[in-house]
N, C-alpha and C. Protein backbone atom coordinates (compact mmCIF):
# COMPACT_ATOMS: atom_id res chain seq x y z
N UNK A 1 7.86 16.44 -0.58
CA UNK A 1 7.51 17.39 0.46
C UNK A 1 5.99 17.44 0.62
N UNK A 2 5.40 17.80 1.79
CA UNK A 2 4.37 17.99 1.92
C UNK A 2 3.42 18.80 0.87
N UNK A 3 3.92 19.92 0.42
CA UNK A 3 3.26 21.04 0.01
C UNK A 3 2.74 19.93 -1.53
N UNK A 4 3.82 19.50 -2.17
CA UNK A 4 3.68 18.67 -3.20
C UNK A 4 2.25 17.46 -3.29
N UNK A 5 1.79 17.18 -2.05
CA UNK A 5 1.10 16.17 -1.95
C UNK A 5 -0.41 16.91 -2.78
N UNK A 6 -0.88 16.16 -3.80
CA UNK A 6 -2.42 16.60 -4.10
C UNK A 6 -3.58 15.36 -4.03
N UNK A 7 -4.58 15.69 -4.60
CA UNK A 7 -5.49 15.02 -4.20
C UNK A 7 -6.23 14.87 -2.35
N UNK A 8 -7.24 14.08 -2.37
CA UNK A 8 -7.98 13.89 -1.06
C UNK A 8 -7.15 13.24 -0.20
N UNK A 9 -6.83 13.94 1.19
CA UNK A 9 -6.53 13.35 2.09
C UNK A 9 -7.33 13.01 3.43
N UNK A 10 -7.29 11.42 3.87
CA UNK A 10 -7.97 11.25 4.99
C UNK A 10 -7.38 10.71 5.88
N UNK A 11 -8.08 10.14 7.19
CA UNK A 11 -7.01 10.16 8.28
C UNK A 11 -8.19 8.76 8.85
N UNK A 12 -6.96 7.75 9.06
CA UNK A 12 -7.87 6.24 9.26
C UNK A 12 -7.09 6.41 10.91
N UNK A 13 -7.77 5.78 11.82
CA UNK A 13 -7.38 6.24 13.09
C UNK A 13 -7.22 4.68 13.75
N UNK A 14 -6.43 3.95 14.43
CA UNK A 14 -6.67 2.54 15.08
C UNK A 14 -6.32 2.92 16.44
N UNK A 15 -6.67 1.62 16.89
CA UNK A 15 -6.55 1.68 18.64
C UNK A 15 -5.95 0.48 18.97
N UNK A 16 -5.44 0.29 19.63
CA UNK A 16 -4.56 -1.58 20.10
C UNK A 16 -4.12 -1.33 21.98
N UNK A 17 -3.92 -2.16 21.82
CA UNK A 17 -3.02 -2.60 23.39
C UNK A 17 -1.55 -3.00 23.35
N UNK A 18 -1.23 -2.75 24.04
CA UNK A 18 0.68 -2.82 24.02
C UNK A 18 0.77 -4.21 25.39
N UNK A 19 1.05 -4.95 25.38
CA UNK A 19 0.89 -5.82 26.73
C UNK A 19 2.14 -5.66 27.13
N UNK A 20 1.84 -6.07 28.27
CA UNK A 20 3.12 -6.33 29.24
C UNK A 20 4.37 -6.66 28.52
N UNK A 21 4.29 -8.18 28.21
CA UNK A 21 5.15 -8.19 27.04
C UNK A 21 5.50 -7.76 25.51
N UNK A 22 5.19 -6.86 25.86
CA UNK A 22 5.33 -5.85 24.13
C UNK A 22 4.73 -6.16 23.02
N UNK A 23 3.76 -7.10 22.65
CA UNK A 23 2.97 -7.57 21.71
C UNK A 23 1.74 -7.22 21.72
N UNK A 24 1.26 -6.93 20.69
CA UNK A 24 0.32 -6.03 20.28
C UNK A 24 -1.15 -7.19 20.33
N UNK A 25 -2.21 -6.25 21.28
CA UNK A 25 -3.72 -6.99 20.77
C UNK A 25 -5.06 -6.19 20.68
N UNK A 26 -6.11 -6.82 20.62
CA UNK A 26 -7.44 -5.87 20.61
C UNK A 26 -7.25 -4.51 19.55
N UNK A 27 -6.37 -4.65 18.19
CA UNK A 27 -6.60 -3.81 17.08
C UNK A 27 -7.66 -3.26 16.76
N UNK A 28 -8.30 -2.44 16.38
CA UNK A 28 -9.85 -2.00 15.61
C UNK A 28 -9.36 -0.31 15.06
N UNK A 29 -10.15 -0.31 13.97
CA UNK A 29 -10.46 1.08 13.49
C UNK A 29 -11.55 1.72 14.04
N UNK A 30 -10.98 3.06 14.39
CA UNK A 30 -12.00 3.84 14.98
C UNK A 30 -12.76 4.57 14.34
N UNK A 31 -11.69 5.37 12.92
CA UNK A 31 -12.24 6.23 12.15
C UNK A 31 -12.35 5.45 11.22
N UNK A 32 -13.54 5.95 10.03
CA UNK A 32 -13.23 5.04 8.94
C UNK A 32 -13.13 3.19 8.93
N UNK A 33 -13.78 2.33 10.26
CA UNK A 33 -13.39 1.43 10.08
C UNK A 33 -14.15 0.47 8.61
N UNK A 34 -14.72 0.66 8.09
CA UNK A 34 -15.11 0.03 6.46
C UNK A 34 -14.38 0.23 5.34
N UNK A 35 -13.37 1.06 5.61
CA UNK A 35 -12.59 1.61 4.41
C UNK A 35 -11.85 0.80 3.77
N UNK A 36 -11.46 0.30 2.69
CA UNK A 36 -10.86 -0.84 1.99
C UNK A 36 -9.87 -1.13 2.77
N UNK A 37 -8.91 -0.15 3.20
CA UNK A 37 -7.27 -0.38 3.31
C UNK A 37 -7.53 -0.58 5.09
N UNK A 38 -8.69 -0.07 5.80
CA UNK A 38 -8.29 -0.79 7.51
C UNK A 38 -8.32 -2.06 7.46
N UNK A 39 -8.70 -2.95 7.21
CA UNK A 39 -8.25 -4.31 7.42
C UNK A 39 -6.95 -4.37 7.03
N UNK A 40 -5.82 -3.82 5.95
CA UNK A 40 -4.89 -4.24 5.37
C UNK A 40 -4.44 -3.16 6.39
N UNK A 41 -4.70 -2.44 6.82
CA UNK A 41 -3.73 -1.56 8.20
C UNK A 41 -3.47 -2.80 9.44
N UNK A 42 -4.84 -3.07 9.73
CA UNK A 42 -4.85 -4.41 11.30
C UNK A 42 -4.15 -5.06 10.70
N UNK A 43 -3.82 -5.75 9.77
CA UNK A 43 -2.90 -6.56 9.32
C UNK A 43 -1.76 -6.61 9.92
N UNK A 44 -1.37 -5.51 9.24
CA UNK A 44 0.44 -5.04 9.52
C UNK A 44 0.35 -4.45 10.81
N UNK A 45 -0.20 -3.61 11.64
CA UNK A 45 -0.31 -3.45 12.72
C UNK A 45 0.47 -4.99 13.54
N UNK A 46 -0.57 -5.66 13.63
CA UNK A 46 -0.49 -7.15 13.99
C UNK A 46 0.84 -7.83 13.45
N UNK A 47 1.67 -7.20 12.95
CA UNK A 47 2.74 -8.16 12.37
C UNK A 47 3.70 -7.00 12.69
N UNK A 48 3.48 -6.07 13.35
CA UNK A 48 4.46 -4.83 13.74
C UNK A 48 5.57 -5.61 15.04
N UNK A 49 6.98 -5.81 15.09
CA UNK A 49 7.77 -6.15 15.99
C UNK A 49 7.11 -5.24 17.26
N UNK A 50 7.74 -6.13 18.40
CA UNK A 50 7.14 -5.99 19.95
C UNK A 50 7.66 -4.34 20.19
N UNK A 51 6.75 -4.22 21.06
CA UNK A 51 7.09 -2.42 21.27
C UNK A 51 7.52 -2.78 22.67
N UNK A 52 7.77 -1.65 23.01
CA UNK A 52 8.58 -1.06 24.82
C UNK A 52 7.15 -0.54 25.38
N UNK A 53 7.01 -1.94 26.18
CA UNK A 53 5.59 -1.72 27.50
C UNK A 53 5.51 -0.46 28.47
N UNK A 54 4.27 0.03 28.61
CA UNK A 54 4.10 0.87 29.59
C UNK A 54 4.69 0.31 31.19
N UNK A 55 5.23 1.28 31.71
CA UNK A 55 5.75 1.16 33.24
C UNK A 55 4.90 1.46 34.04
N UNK A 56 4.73 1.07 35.73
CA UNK A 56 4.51 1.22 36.61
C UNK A 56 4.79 1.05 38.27
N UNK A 57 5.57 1.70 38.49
CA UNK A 57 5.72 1.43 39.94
C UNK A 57 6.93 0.07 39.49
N UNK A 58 7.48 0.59 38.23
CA UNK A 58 8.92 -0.22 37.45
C UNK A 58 8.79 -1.40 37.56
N UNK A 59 7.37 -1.83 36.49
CA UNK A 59 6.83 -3.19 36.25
C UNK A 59 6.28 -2.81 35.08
N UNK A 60 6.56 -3.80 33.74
CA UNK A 60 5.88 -3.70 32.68
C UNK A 60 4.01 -3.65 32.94
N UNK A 61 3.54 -3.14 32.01
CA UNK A 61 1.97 -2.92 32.24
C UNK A 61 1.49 -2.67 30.73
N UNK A 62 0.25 -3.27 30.54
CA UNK A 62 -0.59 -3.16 29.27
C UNK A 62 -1.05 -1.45 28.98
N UNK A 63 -0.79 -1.19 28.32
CA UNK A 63 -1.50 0.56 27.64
C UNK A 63 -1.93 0.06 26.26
N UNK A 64 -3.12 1.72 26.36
CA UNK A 64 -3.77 1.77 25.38
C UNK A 64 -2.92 2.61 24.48
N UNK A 65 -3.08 2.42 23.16
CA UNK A 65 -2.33 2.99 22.11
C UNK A 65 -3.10 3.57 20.86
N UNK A 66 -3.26 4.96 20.64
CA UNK A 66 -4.21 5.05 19.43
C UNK A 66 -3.29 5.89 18.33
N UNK A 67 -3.63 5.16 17.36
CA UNK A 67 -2.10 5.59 16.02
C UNK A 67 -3.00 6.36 14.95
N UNK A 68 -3.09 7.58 14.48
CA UNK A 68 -3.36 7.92 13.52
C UNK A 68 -2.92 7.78 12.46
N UNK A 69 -3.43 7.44 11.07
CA UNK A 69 -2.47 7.56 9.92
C UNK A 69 -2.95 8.37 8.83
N UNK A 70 -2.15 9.34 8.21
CA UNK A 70 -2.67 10.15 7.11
C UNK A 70 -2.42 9.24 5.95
N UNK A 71 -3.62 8.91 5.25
CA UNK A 71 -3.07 8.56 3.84
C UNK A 71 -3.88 9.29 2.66
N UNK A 72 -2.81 9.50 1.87
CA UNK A 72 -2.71 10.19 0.70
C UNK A 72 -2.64 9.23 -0.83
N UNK A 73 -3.85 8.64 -0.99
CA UNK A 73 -3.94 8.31 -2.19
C UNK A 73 -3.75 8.49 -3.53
N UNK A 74 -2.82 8.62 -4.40
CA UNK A 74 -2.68 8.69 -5.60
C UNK A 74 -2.78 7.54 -6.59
């Protein structure tokens, strides 16, 4: 449970593109990008199966996507 969680928590923030065809590009850390573990985030980001593209006028279209992640180090 949450309440259980101790120690420092921080929050690494990324940004990507969703393309037309559902594959992910232009990854970067926004918050925190020097932190040991964002490169090993873009990683897996980048190896994340194709997502469901933004619509328009009921035509796939590229969006911006920004994913926060809490991690809790122990």
């Amino acid at each position: 449970s949450p309440d259980a969680i101790q120690g420092p928590v921080f929050t690494l923030v990324f940004q990507f593109v969703i393309e037309a065809d559902g594959s992910v590009s232009n990854i970067c850390a926004l918050r925190h990008p020097d932190h040991p573990w964002a490169q090993a985030y873009i990683r897996r980001i980048a190896e994340m199966p194709r997502f469901s593209p933004g619509e328009q006028d009921g035509r796939p279209v590229r969006c911006r996507y920004t994913l926060p992640l809490r991690i809790h180090p122990e």
